[in-house]
Protein backbone atom coordinates (compact mmCIF):
# COMPACT_ATOMS: atom_id res chain seq x y z
CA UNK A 1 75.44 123.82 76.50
CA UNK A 2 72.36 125.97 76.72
CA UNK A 3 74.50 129.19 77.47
CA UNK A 4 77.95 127.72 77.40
CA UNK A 5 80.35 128.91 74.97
CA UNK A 6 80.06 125.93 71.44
CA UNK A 7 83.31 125.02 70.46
CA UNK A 8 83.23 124.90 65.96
CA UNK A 9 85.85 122.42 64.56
CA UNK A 10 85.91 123.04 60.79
CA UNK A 11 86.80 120.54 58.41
CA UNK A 12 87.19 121.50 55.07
CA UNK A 13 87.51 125.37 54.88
CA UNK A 14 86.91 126.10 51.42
CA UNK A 15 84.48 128.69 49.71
CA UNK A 16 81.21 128.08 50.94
CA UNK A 17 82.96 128.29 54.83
CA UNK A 18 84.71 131.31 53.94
CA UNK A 19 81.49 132.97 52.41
CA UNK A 20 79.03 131.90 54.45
CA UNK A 21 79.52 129.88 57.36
CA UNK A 22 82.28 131.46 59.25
CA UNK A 23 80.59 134.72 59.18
CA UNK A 24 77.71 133.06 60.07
CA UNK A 25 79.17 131.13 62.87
CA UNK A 26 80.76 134.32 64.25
CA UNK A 27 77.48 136.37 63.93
CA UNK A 28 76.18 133.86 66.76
CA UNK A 29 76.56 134.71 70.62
CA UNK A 30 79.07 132.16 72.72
CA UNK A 31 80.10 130.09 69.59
CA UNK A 32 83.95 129.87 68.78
CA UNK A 33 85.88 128.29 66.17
CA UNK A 34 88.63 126.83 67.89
CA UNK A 35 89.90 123.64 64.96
CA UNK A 36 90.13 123.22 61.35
CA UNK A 37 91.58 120.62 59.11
CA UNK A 38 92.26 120.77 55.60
CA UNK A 39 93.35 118.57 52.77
CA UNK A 40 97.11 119.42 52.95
CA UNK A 41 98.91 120.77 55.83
CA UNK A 42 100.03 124.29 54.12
CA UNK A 43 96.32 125.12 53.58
CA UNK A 44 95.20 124.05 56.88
CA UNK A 45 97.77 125.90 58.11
CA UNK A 46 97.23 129.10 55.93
CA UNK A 47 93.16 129.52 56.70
CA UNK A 48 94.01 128.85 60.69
CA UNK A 49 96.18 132.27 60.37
CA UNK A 50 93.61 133.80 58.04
CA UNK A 51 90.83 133.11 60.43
CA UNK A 52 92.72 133.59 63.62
CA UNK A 53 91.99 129.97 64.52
CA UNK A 54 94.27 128.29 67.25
CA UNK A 55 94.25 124.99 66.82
CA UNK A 56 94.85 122.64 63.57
CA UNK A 57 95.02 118.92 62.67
CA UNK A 58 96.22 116.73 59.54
CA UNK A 59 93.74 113.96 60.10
CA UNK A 60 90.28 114.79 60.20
CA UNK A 61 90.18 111.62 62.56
CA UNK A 62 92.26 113.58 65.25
CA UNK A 63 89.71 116.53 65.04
CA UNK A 64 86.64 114.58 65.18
CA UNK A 65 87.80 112.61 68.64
CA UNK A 66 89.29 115.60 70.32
CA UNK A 67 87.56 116.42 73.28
CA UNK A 68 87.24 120.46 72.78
CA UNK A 69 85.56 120.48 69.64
CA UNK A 70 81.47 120.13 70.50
CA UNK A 71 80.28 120.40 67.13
CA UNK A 72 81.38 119.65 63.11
CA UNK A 73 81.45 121.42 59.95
CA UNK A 74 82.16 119.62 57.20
CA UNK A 75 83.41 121.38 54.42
CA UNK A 76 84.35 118.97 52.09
CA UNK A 77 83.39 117.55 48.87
CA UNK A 78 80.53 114.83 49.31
CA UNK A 79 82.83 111.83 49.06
CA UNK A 80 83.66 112.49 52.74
CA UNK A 81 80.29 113.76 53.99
CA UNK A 82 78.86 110.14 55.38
CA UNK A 83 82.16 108.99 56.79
CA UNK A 84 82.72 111.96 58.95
CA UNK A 85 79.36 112.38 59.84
CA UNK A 86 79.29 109.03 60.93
CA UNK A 87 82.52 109.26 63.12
CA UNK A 88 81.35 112.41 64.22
CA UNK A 89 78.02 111.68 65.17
CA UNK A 90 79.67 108.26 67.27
CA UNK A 91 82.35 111.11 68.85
CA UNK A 92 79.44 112.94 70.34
CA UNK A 93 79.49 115.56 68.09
CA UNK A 94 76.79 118.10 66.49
CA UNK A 95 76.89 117.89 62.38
CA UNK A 96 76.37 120.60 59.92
CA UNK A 97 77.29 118.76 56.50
CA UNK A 98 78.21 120.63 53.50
CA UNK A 99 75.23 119.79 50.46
CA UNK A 100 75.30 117.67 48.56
CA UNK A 101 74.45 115.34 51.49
CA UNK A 102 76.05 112.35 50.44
CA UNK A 103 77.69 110.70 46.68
CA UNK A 104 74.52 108.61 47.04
CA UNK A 105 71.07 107.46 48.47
CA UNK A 106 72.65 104.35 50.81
CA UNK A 107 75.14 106.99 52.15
CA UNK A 108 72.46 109.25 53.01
CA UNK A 109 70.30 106.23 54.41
CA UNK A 110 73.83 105.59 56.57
CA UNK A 111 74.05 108.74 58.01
CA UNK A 112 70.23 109.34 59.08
CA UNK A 113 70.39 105.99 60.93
CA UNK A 114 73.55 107.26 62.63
CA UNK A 115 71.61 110.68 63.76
CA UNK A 116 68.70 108.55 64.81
CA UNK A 117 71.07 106.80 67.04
CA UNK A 118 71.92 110.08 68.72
CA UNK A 119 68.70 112.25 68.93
CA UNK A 120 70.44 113.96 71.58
CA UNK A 121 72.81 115.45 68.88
CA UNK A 122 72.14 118.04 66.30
CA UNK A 123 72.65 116.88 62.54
CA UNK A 124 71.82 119.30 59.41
CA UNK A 125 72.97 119.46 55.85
CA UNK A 126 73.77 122.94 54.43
CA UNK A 127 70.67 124.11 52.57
CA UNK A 128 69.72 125.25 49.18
CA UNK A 129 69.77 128.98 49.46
CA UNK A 130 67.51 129.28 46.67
CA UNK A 131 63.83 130.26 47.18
CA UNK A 132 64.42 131.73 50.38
CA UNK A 133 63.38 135.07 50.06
CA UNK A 134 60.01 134.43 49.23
CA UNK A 135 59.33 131.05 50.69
CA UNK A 136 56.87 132.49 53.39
CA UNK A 137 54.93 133.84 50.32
CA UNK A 138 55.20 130.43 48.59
CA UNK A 139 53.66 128.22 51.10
CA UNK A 140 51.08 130.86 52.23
CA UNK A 141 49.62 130.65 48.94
CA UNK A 142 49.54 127.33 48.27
CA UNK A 143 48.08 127.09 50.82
CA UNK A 144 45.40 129.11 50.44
CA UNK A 145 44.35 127.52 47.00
CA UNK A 146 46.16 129.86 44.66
CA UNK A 147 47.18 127.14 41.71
CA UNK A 148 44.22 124.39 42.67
CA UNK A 149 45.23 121.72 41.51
CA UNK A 150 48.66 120.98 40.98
CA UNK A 151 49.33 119.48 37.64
CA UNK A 152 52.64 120.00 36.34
CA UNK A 153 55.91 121.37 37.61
CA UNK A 154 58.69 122.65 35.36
CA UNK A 155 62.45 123.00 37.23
CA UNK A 156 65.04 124.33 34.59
CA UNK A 157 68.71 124.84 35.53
CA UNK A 158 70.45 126.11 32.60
CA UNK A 159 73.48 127.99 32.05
CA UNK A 160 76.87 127.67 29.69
CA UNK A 161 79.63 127.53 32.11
CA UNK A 162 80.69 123.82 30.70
CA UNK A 163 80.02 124.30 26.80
CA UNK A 164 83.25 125.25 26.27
CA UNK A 165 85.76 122.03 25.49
CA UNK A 166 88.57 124.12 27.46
CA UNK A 167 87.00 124.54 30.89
CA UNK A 168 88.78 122.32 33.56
CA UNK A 169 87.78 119.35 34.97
CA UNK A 170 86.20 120.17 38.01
CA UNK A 171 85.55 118.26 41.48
CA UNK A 172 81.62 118.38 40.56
CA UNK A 173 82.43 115.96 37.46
CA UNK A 174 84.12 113.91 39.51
CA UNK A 175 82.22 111.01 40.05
CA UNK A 176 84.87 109.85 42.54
CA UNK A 177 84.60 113.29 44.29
CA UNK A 178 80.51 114.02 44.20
CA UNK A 179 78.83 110.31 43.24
CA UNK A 180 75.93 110.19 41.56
CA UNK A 181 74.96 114.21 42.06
CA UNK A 182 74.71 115.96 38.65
CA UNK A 183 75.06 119.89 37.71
CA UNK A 184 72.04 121.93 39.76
CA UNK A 185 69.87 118.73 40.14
CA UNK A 186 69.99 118.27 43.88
CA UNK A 187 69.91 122.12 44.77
CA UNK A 188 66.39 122.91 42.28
CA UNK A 189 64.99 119.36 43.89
CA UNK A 190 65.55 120.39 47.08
CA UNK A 191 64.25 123.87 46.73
CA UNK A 192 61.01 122.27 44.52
CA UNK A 193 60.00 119.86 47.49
CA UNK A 194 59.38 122.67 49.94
CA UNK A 195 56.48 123.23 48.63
CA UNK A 196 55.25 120.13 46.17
CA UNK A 197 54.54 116.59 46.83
CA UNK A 198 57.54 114.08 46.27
CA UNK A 199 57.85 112.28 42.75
CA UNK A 200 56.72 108.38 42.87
CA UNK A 201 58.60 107.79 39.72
CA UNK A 202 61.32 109.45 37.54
CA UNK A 203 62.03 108.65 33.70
CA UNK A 204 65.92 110.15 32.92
CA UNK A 205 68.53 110.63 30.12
CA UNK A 206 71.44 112.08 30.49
CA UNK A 207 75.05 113.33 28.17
CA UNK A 208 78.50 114.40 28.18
CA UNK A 209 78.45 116.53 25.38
CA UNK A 210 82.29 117.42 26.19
CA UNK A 211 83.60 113.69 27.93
CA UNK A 212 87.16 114.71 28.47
CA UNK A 213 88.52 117.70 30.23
CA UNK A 214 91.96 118.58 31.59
CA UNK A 215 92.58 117.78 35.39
CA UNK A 216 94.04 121.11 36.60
CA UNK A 217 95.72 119.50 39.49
CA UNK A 218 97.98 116.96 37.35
CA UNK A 219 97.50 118.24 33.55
CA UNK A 220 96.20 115.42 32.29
CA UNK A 221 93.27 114.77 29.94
CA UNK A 222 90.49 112.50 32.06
CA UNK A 223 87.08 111.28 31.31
CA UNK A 224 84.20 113.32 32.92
CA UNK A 225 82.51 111.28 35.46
CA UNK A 226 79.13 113.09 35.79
CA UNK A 227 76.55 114.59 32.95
CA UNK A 228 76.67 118.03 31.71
CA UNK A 229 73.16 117.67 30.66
CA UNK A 230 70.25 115.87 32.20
CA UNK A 231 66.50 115.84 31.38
CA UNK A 232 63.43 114.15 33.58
CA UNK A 233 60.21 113.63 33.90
CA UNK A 234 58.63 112.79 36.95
CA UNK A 235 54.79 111.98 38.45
CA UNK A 236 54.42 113.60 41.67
CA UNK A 237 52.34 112.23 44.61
CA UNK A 238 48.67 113.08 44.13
CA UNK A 239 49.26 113.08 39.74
CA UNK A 240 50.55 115.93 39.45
CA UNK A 241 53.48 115.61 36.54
CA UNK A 242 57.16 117.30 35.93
CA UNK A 243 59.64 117.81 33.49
CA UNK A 244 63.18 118.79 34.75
CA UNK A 245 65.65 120.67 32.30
CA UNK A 246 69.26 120.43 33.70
CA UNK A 247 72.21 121.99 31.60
CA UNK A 248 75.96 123.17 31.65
CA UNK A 249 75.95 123.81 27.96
CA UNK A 250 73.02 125.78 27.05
CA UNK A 251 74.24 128.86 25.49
CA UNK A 252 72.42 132.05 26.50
CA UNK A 253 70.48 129.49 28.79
CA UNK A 254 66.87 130.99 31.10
CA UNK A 255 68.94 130.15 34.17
CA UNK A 256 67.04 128.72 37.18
CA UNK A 257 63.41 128.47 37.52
CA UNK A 258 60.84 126.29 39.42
CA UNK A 259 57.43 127.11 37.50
CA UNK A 260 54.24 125.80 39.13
CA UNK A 261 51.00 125.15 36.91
CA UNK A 262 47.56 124.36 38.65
CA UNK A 263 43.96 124.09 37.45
CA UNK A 264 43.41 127.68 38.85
CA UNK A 265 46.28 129.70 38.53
CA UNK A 266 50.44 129.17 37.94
CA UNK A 267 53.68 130.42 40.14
CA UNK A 268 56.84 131.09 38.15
CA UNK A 269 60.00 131.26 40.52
CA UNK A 270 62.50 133.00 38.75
CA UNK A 271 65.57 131.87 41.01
CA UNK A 272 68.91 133.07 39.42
CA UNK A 273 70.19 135.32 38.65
CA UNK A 274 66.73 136.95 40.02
CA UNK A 275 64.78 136.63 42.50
CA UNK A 276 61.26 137.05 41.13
CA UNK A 277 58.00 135.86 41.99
CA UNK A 278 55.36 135.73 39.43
CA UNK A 279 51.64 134.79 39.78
CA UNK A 280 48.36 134.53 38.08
CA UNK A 281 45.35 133.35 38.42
CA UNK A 282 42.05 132.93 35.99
CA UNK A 283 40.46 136.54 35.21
CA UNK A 284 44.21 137.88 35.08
CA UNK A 285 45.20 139.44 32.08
CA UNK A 286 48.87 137.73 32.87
CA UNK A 287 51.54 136.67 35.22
CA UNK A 288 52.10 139.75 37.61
CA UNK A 289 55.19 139.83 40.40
CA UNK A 290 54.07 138.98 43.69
CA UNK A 291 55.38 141.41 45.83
CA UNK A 292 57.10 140.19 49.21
CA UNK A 293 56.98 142.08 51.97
CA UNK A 294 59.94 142.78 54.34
CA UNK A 295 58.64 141.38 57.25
CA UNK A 296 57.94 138.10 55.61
CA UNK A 297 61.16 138.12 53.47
CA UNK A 298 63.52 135.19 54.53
CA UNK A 299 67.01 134.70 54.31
CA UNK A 300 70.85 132.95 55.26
CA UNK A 301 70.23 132.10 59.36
CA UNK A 302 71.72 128.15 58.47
CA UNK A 303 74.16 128.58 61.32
CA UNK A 304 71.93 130.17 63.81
CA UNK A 305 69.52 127.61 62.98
CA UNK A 306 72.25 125.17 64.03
CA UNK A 307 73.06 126.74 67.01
CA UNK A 308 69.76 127.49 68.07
CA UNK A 309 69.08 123.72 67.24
CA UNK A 310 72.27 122.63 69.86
CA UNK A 311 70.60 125.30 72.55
CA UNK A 312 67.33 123.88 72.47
CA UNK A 313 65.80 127.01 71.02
CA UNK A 314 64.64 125.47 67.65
CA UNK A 315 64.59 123.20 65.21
CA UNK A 316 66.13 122.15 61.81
CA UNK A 317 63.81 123.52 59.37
CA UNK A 318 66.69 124.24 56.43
CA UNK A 319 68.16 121.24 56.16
CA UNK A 320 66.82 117.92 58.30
CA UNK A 321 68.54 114.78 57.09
CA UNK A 322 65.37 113.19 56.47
CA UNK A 323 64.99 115.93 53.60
CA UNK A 324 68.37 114.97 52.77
CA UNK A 325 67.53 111.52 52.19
CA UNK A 326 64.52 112.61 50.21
CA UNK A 327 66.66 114.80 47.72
CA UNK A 328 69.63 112.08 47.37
CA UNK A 329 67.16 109.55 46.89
CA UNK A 330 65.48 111.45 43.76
CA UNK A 331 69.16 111.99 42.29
CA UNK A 332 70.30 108.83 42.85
CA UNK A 333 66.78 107.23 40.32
CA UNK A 334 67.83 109.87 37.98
CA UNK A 335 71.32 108.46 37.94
CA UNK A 336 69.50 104.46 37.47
CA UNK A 337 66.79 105.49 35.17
CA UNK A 338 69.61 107.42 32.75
CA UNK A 339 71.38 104.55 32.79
CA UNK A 340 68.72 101.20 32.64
CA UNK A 341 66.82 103.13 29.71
CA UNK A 342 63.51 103.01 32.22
CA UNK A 343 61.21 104.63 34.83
CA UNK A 344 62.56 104.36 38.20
CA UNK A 345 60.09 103.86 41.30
CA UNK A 346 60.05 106.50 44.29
CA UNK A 347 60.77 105.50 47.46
CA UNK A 348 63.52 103.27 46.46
CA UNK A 349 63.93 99.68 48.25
CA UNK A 350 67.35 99.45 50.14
């Protein structure tokens, strides 16, 4: 398959596949998708014309085992994410998985042992996008010394879009449809562990400010299933200490920042809806952007990176399922600590 034509099946073609990863996929040299499967027949159906794709299925089963398909997408919420992965991985199949990884930390476990079962096979979860321009930047100087010692991290996610009592339930507050994942959590986490140590223990609480919302699917009230506001605080490997600020119903809320504080100088990552590095260091007057060069600016190359991964021309840098495991494990204390009123241990014990 080093120069062969990779046969895509896509299951799941929602947003994030029509945004990103079908362009993506068809930005790559020799790579095809030939399958896609959807929740209902009519939309599989409608995004195979769309997309000019020729073949579809109804059971994601049928796509999985069929013997032109080389590699998976999975599109879908996270409720199916470890099943199919599992299957596919069994099939013979590559894996891209849509992120969240998994509705919780033994599903994640589940499908890493399945990938270590194949290591001739190619397995990645979608990554966070955020942080990429500048990540080069990021680890260069942290590397170099610029905070000294770490000593607290601040990771706020903060925005409005479920204050209002009107807005529709939504597959994300589904804990049936996403598990234990909660607002921004997973995507800032991920981002923050790039470049920090892991936590070694989390201390959560967690609200539904608004804890019933109309299904738009059948009209009915329902009670929400996940948080629309979370707060943490973590110790990170080494002692280094952070406090985590997620919200859906912070008016005029800062958005999403990962702000790094050392004994020498501080990093503010202002993430959305900029992109902003800031950085000082003692004997600055203040916080000054750190300017990032073209040539070190990164950006969306997930499904090259997958490709390039099946070729044996790279690896899985953005996202392994190791760092999967790492992220769903985090979410999934938050989720226990909120709940038993106490600190939760990091790594936790299957």
């Amino acid at each position: 398959m080093s120069d062969g034509t990779i046969r895509i099946g896509i299951i799941g073609l929602g947003g994030n596949a029509r945004q990103m990863h079908v362009p993506g996929f068809r930005a790559c040299e020799n790579v095809e998708i030939t399958a896609v499967c959807n929740r209902r027949r009519e939309s599989t159906e409608s995004v195979a014309r769309e997309f000019g794709i020729p073949r579809t299925f109804e059971r994601w089963e049928d796509l999985v085992g069929d013997r032109e398909v080389d590699a998976v997408l999975i599109g879908t919420w996270p409720y199916l994410h470890c099943p199919i992965t599992i299957a596919a991985l069994a099939a013979g199949k590559h894996v891209m998985t849509e992120a969240r990884m998994a509705m919780n930390a033994a599903e994640a476990s589940r499908m890493l042992e399945a990938s270590r079962a194949r290591p001739d096979l190619v397995a990645q979860v979608v990554p966070s996008p955020l942080g990429l321009r500048a990540h080069r930047i990021v680890r260069q100087r942290l590397g170099a010394g610029f905070l000294g010692e770490l000593r607290e991290v601040v990771v706020l996610g903060c925005s409005d879009h479920l204050a209002g009592e009107t807005a529709p339930l939504g597959w994300r507050q589904s804990a049936e449809l996403s598990g234990v994942n909660m607002l921004s959590l997973g995507i800032l986490h991920e981002t923050l562990i790039r470049w920090v140590p892991d936590p070694v223990s989390v201390l959560a609480q967690t609200e539904r400010f608004v804890p019933r919302r109309t299904d738009p699917g059948s009209g009915a009230e329902q009670a929400v299933g996940t948080p629309d506001s979370v707060q943490v605080l973590t110790q990170i490997a080494g002692g280094g200490r952070g406090v985590y600020h997620l919200s859906g119903v912070t008016r005029f809320g800062p958005g999403m920042h990962l702000h790094l504080y050392g004994s020498e100088g501080t990093m503010k990552y202002e993430l959305h809806p900029h992109d902003r590095l800031m950085g000082g260091r003692i004997g600055d007057p203040g916080l000054r952007e750190i300017p990032v060069p073209p040539e070190q600016e990164m950006g969306w190359r997930v499904e090259a990176e997958f490709i390039d991964a099946i070729r044996g021309k790279g690896r899985i840098e953005f996202t392994a399922f190791e760092t999967g495991v790492r992220y769903m494990q985090f979410t999934e204390a938050v989720a226990q600590s909120a709940r038993l009123g106490k600190a939760v241990r990091l790594p936790l014990q299957n």
